[in-house]
Protein backbone atom coordinates (compact mmCIF):
# COMPACT_ATOMS: atom_id res chain seq x y z
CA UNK A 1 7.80 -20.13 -25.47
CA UNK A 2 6.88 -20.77 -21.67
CA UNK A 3 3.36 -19.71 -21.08
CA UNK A 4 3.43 -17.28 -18.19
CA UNK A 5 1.14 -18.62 -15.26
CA UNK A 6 -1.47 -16.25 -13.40
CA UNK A 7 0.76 -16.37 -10.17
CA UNK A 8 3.60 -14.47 -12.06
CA UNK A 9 1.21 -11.97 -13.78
CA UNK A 10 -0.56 -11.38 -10.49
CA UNK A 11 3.10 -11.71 -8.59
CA UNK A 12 4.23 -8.79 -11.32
CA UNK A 13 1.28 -6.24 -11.00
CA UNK A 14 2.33 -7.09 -7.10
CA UNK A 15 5.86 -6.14 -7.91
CA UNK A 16 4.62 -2.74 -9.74
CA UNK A 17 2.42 -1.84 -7.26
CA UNK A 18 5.23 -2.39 -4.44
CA UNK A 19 7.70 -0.16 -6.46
CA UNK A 20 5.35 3.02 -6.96
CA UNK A 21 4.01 3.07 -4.13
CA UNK A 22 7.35 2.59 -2.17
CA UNK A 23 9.28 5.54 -4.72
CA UNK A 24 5.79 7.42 -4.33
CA UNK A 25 6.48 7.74 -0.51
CA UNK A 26 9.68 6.80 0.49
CA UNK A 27 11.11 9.99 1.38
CA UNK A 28 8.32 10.49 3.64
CA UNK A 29 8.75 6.72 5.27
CA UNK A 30 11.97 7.60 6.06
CA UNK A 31 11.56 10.48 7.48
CA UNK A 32 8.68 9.16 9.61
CA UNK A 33 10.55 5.66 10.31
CA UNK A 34 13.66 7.62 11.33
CA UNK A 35 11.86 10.13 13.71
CA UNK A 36 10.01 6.77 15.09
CA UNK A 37 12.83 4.96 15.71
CA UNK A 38 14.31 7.54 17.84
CA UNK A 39 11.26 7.99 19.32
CA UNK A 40 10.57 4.20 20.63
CA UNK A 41 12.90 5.07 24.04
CA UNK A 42 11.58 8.73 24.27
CA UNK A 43 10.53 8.19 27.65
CA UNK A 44 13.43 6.75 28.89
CA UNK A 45 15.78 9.11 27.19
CA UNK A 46 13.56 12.17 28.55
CA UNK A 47 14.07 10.57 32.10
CA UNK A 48 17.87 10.28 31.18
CA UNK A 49 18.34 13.80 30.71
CA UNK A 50 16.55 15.02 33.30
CA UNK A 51 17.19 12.59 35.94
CA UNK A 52 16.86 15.29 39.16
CA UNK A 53 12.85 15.15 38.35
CA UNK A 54 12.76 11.13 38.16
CA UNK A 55 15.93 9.75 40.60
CA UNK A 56 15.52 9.97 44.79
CA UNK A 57 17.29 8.70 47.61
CA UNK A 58 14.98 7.31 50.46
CA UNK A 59 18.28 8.15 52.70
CA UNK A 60 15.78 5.62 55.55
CA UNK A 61 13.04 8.39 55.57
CA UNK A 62 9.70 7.20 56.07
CA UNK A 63 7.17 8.44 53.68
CA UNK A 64 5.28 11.56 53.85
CA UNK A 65 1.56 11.73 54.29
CA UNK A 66 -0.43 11.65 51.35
CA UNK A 67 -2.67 14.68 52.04
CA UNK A 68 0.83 16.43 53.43
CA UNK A 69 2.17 16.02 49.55
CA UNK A 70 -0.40 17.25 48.00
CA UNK A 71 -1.03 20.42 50.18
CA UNK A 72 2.88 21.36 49.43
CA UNK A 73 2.05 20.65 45.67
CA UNK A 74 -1.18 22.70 46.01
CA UNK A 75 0.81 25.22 47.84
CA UNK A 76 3.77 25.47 45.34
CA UNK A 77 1.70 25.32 42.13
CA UNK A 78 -1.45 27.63 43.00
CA UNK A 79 -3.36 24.99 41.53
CA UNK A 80 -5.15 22.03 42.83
CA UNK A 81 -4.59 18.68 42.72
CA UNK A 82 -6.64 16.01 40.25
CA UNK A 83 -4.50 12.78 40.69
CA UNK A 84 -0.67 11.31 41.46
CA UNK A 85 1.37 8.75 40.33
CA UNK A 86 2.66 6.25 43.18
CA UNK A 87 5.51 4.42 41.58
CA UNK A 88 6.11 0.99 43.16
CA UNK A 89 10.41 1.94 42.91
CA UNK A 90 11.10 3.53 45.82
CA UNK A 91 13.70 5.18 43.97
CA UNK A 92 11.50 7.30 41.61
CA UNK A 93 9.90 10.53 42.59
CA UNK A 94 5.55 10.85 42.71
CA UNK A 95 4.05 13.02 40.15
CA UNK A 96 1.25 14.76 41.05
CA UNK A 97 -1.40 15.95 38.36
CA UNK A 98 -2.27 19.94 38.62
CA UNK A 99 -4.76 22.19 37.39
CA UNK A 100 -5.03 26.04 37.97
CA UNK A 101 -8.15 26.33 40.31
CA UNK A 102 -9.49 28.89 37.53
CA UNK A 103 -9.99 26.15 35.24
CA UNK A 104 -11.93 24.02 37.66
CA UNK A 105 -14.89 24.45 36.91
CA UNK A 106 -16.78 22.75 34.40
CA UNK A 107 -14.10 20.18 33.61
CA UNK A 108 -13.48 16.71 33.85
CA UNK A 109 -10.63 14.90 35.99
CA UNK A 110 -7.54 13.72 33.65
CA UNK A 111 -5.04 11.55 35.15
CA UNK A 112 -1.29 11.78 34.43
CA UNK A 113 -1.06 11.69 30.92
CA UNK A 114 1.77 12.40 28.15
CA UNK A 115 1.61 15.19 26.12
CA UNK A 116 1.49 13.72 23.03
CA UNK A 117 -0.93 11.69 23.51
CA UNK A 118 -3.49 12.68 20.89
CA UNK A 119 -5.84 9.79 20.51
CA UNK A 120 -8.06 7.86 23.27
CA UNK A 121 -9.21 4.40 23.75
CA UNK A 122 -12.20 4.05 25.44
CA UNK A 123 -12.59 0.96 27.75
CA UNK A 124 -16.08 0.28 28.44
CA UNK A 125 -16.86 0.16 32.55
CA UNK A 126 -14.72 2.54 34.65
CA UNK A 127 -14.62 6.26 33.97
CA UNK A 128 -11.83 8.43 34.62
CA UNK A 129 -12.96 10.17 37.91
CA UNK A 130 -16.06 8.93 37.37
CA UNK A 131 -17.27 12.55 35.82
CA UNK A 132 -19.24 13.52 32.28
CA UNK A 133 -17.82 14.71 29.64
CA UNK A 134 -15.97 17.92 29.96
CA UNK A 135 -17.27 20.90 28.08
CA UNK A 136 -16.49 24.66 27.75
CA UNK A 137 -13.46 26.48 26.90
CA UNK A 138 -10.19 25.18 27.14
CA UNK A 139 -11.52 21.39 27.84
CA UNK A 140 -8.60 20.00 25.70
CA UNK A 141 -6.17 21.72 28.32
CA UNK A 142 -4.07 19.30 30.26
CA UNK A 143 -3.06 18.80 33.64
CA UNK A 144 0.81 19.79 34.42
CA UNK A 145 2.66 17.22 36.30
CA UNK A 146 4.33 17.82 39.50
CA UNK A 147 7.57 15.70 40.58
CA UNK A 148 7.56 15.63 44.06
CA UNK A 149 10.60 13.76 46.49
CA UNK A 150 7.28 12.14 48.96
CA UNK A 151 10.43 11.17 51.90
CA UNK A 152 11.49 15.08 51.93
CA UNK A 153 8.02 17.08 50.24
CA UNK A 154 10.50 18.91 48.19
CA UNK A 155 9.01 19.68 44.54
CA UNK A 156 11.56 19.15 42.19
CA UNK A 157 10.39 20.57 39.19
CA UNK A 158 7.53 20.44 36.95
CA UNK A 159 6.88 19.49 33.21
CA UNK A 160 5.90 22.65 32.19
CA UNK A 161 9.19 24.42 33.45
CA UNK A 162 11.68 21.53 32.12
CA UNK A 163 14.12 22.70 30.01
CA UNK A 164 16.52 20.97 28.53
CA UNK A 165 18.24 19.92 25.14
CA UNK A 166 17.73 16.74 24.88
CA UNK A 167 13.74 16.92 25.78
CA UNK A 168 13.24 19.85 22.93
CA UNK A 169 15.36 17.33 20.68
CA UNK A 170 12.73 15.02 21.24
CA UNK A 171 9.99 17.40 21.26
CA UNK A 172 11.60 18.03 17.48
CA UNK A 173 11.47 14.50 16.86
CA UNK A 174 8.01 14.07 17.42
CA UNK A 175 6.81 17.06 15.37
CA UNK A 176 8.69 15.89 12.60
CA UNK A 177 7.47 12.67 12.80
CA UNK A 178 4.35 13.42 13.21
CA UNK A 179 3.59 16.69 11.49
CA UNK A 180 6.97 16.85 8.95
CA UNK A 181 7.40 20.31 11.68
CA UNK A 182 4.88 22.16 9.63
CA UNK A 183 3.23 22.75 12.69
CA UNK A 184 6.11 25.14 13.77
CA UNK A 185 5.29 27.34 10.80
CA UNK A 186 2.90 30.28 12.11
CA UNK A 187 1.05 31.16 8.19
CA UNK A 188 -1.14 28.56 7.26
CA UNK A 189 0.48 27.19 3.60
CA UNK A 190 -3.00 26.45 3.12
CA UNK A 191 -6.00 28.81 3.50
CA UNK A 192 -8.62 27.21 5.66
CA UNK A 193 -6.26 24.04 6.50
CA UNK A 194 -4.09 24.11 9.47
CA UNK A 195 -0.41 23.37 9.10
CA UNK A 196 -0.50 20.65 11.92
CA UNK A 197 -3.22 19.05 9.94
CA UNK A 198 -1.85 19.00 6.59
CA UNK A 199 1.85 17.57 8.21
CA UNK A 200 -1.33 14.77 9.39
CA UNK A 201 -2.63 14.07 6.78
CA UNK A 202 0.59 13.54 4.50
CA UNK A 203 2.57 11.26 7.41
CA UNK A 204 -1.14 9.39 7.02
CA UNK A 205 -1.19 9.16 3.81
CA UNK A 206 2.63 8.13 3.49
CA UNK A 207 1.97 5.61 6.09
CA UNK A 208 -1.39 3.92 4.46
CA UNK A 209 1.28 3.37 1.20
CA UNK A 210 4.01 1.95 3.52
CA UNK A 211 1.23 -0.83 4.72
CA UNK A 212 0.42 -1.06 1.46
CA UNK A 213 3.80 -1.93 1.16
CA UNK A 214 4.66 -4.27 3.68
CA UNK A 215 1.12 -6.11 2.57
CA UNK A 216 2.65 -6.64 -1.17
CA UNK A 217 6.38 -6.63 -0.33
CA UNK A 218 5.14 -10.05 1.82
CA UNK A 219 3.40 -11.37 -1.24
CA UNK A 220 6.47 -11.11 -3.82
CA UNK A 221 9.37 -12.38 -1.20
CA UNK A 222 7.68 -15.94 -2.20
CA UNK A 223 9.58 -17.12 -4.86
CA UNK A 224 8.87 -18.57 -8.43
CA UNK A 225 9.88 -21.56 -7.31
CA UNK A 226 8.70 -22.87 -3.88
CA UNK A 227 11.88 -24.57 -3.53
CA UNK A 228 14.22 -21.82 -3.52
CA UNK A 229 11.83 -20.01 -0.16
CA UNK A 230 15.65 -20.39 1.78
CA UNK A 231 17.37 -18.08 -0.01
CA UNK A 232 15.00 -15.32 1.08
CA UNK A 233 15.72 -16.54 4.85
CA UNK A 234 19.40 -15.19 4.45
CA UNK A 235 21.66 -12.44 3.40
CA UNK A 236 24.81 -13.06 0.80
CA UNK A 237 27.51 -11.44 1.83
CA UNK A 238 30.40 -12.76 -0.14
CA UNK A 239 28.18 -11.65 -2.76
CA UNK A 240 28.11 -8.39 -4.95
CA UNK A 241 26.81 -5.03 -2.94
CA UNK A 242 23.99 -5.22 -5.27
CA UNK A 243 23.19 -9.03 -4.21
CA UNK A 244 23.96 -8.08 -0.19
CA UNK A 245 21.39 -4.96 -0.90
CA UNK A 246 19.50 -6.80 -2.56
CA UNK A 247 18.99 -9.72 0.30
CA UNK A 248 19.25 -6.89 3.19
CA UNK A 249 15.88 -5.62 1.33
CA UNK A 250 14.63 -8.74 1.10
CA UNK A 251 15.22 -10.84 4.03
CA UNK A 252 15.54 -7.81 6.64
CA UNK A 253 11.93 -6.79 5.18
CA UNK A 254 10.38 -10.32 5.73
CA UNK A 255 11.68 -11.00 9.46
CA UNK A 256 10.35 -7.42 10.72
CA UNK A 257 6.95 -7.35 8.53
CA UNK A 258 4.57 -8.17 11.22
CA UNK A 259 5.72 -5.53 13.16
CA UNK A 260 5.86 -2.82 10.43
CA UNK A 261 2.47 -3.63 9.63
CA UNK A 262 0.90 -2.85 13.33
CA UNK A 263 3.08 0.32 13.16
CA UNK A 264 1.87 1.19 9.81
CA UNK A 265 -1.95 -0.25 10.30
CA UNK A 266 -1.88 1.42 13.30
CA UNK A 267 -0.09 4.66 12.79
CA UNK A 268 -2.99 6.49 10.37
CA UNK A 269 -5.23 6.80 13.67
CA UNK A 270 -3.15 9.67 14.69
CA UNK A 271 -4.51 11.65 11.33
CA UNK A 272 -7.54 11.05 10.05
CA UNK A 273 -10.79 10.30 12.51
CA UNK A 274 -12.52 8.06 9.36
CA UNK A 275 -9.32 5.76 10.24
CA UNK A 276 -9.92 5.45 13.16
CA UNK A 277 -13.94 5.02 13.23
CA UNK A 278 -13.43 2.29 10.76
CA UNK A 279 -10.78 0.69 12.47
CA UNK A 280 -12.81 0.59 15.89
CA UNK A 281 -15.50 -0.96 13.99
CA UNK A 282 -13.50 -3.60 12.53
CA UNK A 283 -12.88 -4.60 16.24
CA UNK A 284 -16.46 -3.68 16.82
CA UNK A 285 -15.44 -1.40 19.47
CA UNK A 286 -16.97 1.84 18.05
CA UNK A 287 -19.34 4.07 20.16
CA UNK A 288 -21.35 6.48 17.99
CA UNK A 289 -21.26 10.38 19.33
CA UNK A 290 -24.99 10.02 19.46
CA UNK A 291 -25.05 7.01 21.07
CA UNK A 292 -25.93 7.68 25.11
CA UNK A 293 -23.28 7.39 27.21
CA UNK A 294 -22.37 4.74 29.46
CA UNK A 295 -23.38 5.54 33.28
CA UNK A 296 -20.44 5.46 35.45
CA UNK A 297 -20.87 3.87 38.61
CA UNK A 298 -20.80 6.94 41.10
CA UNK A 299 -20.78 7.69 44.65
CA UNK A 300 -23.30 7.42 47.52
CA UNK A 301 -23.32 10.88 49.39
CA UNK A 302 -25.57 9.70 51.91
CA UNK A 303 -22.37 7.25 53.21
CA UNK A 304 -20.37 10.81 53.72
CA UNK A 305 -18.67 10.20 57.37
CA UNK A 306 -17.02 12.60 59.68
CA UNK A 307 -13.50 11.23 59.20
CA UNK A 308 -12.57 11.94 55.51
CA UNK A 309 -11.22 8.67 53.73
CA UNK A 310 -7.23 8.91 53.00
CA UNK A 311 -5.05 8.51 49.85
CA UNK A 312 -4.04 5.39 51.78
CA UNK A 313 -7.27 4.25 52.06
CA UNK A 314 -8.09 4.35 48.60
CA UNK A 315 -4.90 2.62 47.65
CA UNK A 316 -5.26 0.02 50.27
CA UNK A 317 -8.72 -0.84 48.82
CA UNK A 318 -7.68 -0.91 45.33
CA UNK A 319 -4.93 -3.33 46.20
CA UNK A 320 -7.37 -5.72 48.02
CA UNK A 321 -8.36 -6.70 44.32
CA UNK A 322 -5.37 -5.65 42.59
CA UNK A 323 -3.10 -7.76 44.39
CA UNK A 324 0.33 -7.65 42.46
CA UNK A 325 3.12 -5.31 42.75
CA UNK A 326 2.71 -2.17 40.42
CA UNK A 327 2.79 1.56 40.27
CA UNK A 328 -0.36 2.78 41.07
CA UNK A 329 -2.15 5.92 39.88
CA UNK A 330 -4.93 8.18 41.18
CA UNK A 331 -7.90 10.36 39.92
CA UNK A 332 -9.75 12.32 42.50
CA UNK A 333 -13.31 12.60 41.97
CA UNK A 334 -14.35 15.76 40.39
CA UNK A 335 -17.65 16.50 42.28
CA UNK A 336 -19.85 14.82 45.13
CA UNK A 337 -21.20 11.86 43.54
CA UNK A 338 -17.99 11.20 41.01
CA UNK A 339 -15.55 7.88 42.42
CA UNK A 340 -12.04 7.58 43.10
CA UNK A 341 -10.33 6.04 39.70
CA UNK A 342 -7.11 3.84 40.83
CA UNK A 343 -5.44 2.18 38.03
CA UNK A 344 -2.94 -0.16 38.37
CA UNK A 345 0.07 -0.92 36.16
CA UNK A 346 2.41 -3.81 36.32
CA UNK A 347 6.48 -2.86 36.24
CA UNK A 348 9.19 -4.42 34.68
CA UNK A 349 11.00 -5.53 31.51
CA UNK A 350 8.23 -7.56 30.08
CA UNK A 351 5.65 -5.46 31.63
CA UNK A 352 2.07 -4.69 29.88
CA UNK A 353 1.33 -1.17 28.88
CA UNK A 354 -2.35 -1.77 29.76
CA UNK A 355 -3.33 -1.44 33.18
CA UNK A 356 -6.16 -2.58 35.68
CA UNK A 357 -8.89 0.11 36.95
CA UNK A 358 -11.27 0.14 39.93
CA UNK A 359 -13.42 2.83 40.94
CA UNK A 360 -14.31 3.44 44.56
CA UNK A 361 -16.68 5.32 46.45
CA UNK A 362 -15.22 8.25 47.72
CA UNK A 363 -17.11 8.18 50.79
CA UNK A 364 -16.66 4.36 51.67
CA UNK A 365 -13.99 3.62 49.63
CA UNK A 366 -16.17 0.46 48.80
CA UNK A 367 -15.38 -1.05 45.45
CA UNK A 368 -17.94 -0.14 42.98
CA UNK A 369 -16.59 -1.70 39.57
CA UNK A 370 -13.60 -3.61 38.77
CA UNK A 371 -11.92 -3.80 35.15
CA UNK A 372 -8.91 -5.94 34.71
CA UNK A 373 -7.57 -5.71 31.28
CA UNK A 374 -6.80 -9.53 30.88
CA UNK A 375 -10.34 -10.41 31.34
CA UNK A 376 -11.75 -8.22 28.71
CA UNK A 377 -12.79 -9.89 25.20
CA UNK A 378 -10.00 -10.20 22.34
CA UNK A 379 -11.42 -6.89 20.23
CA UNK A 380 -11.63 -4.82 23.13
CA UNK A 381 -8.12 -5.71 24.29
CA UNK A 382 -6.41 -5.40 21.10
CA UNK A 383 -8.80 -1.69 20.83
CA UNK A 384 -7.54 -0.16 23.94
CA UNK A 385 -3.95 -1.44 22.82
CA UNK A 386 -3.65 0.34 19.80
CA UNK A 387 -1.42 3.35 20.97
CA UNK A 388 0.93 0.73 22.73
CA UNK A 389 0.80 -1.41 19.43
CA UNK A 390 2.23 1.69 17.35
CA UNK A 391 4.33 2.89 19.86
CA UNK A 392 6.15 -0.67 20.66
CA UNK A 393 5.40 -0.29 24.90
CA UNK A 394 2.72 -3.11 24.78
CA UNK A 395 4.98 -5.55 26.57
CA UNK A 396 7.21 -3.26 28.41
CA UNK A 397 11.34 -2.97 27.14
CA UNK A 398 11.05 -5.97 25.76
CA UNK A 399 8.57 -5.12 22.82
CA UNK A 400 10.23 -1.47 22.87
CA UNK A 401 13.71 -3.39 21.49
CA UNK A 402 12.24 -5.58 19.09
CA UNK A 403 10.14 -2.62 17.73
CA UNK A 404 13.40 -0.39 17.92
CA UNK A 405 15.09 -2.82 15.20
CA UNK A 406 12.14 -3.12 13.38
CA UNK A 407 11.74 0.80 12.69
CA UNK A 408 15.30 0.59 12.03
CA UNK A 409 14.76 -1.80 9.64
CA UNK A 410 11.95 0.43 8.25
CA UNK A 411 14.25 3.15 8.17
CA UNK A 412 16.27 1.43 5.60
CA UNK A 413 14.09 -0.04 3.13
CA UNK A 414 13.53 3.27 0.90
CA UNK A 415 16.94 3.45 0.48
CA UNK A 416 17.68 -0.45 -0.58
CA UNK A 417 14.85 0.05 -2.34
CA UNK A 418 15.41 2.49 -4.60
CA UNK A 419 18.54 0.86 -4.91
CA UNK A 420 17.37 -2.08 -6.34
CA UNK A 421 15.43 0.50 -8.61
CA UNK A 422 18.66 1.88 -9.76
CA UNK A 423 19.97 -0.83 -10.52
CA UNK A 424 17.50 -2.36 -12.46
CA UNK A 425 16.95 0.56 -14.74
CA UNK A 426 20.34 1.32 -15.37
CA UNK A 427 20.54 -2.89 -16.38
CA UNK A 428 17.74 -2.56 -18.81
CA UNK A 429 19.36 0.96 -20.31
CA UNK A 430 22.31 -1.12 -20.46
CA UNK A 431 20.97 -4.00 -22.20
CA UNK A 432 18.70 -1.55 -24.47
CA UNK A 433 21.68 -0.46 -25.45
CA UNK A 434 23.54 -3.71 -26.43
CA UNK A 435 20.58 -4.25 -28.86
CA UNK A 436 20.73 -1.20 -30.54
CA UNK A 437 24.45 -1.61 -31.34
CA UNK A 438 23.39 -5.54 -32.50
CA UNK A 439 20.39 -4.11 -34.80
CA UNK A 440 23.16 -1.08 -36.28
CA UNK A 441 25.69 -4.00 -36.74
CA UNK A 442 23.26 -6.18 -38.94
């Protein structure tokens, strides 16, 4: 008898370990890889369906003033105005970034931001508006956005007032992927747990046993023998549908690993905050709460001139150092001494995620700190990517296609999975079987 070697034993606890954990979560990871799939164009399919807020026609108008937008905006929304979006398509509409003038006080500036964006990666240097840390009631309150035609100053509509279909589709999508929709229950299931939480913490969970997954799926796709490594490369189909299932599991699950390991490494962030300390320290990015904070550069009042500086001013200075074509965005300073934030972002189909920031005087519009994203060290980088990285936008369309197939990919595996499963159990009952009828013949 062939002794068995330690590869194979490991390479079989591997094997085990794949299969629970995989049957243990797989109706969550496809739930969660289905939802995420869908969700990897939810930008552009929002835009889609509401077009009239996104789509313009210069018709040969010139642009409107800067201060004139914002005093409609101000005018329309009964709110005032903490920073705009300046796409570099003249196509595409401005968004301006609105707070009621109730909730001023005692808050920090927020740029444009998505909704769901739940987590933040701090970059160390420029500060968003240059301003503490906000505190008080209602700090976690965001800005609405404003879509504003800047060739007619006509408002077309606002995010808080969209309504359509297709965006509470998505808005479905999301909660399902990220909280299983438990957070659309009202009763807590749980006392002293909130339902948004607990959908958390099982998606985390789930997903920490998915990367699991991928990790020792990767380890068993070697062969036995190192020489048969091609067959793994390809999928059989003039073969049985159990051999083509089989190989789909196989070889679909090796070409799309590294990306369903950043989605799954990355995706437990969203859910529990030890994650995500412990992650950040990894990079050796993490800032303790007690730590002191980092002084942002801020604003010489003393330099305050008659003539108030413009929104052109402030974008003409930023562009000085930033000088490539991008969409640039704005965040007013939210006292006296607080700068001008202008980040830039680079547009097109291979386009980064990350973008460049400078902050500016107010007063001078002099440039006080500069913080390009391609000079900052490896960890910090790959720290302030880590949305982008689960989310598939870190290089623009190009990464959002390759990560589309790869969730798709994702989406499948629990079910060729279990498959395989299936079809090994019922082969062993089967061959069980033959022996006892051998054993009754003899």
């Amino acid at each position: 008898m062939k002794k068995e070697t330690t590869w194979a034993r490991i390479r079989k606890f591997l094997t085990d370990v794949h299969l629970w954990l995989g049957l243990g979560s797989g109706i969550i990871v496809l739930v969660v890889c289905l939802t995420g799939t869908i969700y990897v164009f939810n930008t552009e399919i929002r835009e889609a369906a509401t077009p009239e807020l996104f789509k313009i026609n210069p018709n040969g108008l010139k642009i409107r003033t800067h201060e004139e937008l914002i005093a409609v905006v101000e005018r329309s929304s009964e709110g005032k105005v903490v920073g705009m979006r300046m796409p570099a398509d003249q196509h595409r509409s401005w968004q301006f970034s609105v707070r009621k003038k109730e909730e001023k006080k005692g808050k920090s500036i927020e740029t444009i931001v998505p909704v769901e964006k739940e987590i933040k990666t701090p970059r160390k240097g420029v500060k968003e508006g240059g301003s503490a840390k906000a505190k008080g009631p209602g700090k976690n309150s965001r800005p609405v956005t404003y879509y504003v035609n800047p060739y007619t100053a006509e408002v077309l509509g606002n995010s808080a007032a969209i309504k359509s279909t297709t965006v509470d589709f998505m808005g479905y999508m999301f909660s399902l992927h990220r909280w299983l929709l438990l957070d659309k229950i009202e009763e807590p299931i749980f006392e002293g747990l909130e339902n948004r939480k607990l959908g958390s913490y099982i998606t985390g969970i789930a997903t920490i046993l998915f990367t699991v997954g991928v990790l020792t799926g990767m380890a068993i796709w070697f062969p036995k023998k190192i020489k048969s490594w091609k067959q793994g490369l390809k999928i059989k189909w003039s073969g049985s549908w159990k051999r083509t299932n089989h190989d789909l599991h196989n070889t679909l699950g090796f070409y799309s690993c590294i990306f369903l390991f950043l989605m799954g490494v990355t995706g437990p962030l969203f859910s529990f905050d030890w994650y995500r300390d412990g992650l950040r320290k990894t990079l050796g990015t993490y800032q303790s709460p007690d730590a002191p904070p980092v002084k942002a550069p801020s604003s010489n009042p003393e330099l305050a001139i008659s003539k108030k500086l413009s929104v052109a001013d402030y974008s003409a200075a930023a562009s000085q150092v930033l000088n490539y074509h991008g969409d640039l965005h704005l965040s007013f300073p939210a006292d006296s001494v607080a700068t001008v934030v202008v980040t830039k972002y680079k547009n097109g189909f291979f386009a980064p995620a990350a973008g460049d920031k400078v902050a500016l005087d107010q007063y001078s519009g002099e440039v006080l700190e500069l913080s390009k994203f391609s000079e900052m060290p490896f960890n910090e980088r790959v720290s302030g990517s880590l949305k982008a990285l689960h989310l598939g936008d870190v290089y623009g369309t190009f990464t959002k296609l390759i990560y589309f197939l790869a969730c798709l990919i994702a989406t499948s595996l629990p079910v060729s999975g279990t498959l395989i499963w299936l079809n090994k159990m019922k082969k062993k009952k089967k061959k069980s079987g033959v022996n006892l009828s051998v054993q009754s013949a003899v």
